[in-house]
Protein backbone atom coordinates (compact mmCIF):
# COMPACT_ATOMS: atom_id res chain seq x y z
CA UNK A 1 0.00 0.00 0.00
CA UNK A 2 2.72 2.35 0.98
CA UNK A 3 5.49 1.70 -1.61
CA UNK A 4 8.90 4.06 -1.99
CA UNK A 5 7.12 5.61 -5.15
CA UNK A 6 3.82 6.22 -2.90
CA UNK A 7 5.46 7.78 -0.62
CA UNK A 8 8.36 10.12 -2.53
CA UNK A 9 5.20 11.28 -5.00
CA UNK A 10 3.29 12.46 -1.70
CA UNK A 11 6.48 14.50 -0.03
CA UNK A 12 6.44 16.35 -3.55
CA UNK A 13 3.28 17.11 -3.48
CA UNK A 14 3.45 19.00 -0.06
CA UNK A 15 6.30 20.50 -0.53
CA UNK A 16 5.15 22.08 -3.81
CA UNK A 17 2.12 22.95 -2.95
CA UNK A 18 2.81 24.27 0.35
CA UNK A 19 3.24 27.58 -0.11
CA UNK A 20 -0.17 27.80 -2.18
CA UNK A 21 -1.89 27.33 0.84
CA UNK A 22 0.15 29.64 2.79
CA UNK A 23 -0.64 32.49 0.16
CA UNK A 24 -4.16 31.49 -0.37
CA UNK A 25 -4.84 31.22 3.37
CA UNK A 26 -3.29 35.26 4.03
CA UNK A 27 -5.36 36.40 0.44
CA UNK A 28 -8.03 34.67 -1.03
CA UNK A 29 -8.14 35.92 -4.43
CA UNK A 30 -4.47 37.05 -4.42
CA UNK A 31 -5.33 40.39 -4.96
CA UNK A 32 -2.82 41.92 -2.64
CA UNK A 33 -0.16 39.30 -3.43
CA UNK A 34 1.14 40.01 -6.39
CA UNK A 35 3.45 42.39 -5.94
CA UNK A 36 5.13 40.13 -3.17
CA UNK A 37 5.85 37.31 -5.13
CA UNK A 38 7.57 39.06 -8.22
CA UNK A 39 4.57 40.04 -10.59
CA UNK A 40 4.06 43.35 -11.09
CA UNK A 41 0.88 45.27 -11.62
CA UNK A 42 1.08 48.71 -13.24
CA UNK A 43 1.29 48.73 -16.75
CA UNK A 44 4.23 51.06 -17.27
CA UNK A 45 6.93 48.50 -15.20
CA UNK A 46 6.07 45.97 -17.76
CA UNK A 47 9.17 47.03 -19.98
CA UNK A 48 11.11 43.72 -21.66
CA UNK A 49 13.72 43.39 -18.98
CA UNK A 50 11.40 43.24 -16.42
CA UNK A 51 9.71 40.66 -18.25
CA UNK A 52 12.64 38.53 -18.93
CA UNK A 53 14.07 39.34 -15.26
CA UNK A 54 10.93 37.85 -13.40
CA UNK A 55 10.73 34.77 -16.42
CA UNK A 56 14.41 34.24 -14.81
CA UNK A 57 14.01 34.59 -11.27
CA UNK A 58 10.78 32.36 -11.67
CA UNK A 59 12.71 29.37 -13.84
CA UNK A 60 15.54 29.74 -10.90
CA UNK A 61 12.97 29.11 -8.33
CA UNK A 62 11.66 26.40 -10.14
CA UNK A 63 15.16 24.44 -10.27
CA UNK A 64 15.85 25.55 -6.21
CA UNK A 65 12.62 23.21 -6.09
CA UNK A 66 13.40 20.72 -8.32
CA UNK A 67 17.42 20.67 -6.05
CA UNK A 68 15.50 20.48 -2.61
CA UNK A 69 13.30 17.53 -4.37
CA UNK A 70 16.48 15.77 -5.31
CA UNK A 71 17.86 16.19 -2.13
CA UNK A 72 14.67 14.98 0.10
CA UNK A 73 15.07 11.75 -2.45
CA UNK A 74 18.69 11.55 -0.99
CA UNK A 75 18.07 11.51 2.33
CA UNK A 76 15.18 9.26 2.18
CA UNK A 77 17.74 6.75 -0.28
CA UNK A 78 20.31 6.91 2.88
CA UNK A 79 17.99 6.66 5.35
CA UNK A 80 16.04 3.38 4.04
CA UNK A 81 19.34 1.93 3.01
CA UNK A 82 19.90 -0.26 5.76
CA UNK A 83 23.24 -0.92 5.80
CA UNK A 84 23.20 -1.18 1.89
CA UNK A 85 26.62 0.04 0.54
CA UNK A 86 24.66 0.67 -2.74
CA UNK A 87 22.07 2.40 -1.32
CA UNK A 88 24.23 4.50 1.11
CA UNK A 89 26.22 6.02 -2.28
CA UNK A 90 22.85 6.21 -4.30
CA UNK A 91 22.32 8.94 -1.68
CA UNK A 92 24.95 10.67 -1.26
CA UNK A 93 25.03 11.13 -4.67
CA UNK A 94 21.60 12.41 -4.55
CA UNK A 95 22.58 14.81 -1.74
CA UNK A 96 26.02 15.89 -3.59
CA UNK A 97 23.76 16.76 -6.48
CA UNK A 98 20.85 18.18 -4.83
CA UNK A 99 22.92 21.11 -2.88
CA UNK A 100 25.22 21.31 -6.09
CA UNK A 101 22.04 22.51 -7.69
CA UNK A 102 20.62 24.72 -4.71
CA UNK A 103 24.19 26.02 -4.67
CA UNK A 104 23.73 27.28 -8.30
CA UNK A 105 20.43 28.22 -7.83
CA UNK A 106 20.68 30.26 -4.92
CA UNK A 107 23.55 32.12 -6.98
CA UNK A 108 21.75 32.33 -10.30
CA UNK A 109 19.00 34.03 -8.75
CA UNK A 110 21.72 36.38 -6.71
CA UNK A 111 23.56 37.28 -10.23
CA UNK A 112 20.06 38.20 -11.17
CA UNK A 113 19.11 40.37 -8.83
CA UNK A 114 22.10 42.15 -8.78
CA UNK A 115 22.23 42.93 -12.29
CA UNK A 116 18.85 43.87 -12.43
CA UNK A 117 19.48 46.65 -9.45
CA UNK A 118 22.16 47.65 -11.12
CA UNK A 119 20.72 48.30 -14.47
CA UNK A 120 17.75 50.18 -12.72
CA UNK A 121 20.19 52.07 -10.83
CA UNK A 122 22.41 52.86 -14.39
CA UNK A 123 19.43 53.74 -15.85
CA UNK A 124 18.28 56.32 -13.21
CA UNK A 125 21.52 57.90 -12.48
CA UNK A 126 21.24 56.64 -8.76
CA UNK A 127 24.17 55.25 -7.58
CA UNK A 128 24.51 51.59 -6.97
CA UNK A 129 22.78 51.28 -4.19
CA UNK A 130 22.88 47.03 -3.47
């Protein structure tokens, strides 16, 4: 009934749709959330970097997910191993690979960010201000 698959398919599923319910539960009809989470809603920001700026920060989030996935399957690989040499370096691979990609995620969307405040900033005059 509860099988590895069963069970690896149902962590997934929480942890994606987690923060749904954390956002739907402060505003119903996401109104007021939009601006929090990267979208903007006056018509004059929408220029093409913006557009292309939150398309990147959103695919970056998207593979920080898919990393932290890859690393839950790790440590549930090691954990049910059982003494299994096999299993044990299935794992840690897992693991290695799973904060290797958080690791370049995490900086991705960094190097994004920063170039994007600094282009606003060049664009304005301001100074950069990070």
């Amino acid at each position: 009934m509860f099988t590895k698959t069963n069970i690896i398919a149902f962590i997934a599923l929480v942890v994606l749709l987690s923060p749904f319910l954390v956002i739907a539960a402060d505003d119903p009809l996401g109104i007021s959330s939009g601006g929090t989470i990267g979208l903007t809603a006056a018509a004059d920001d929408v220029t093409i970097k913006n557009t292309a700026v939150n398309i990147l920060k959103w695919i970056m989030s998207f593979v920080g997910i898919v990393a932290i996935v890859v690393f839950l399957i790790g440590s549930v690989t090691w954990m049910t191993a059982g003494g299994n040499d096999e299993k044990v370096k299935k794992g840690r691979k897992y693991l290695i690979n799973g904060m290797i990609g958080l690791t370049i995620a995490i900086l991705a969307y960094a190097i994004i960010t920063l170039v994007e405040r600094a282009t606003t900033n060049a664009l304005v005059g301001d100074s950069l201000n990070i």
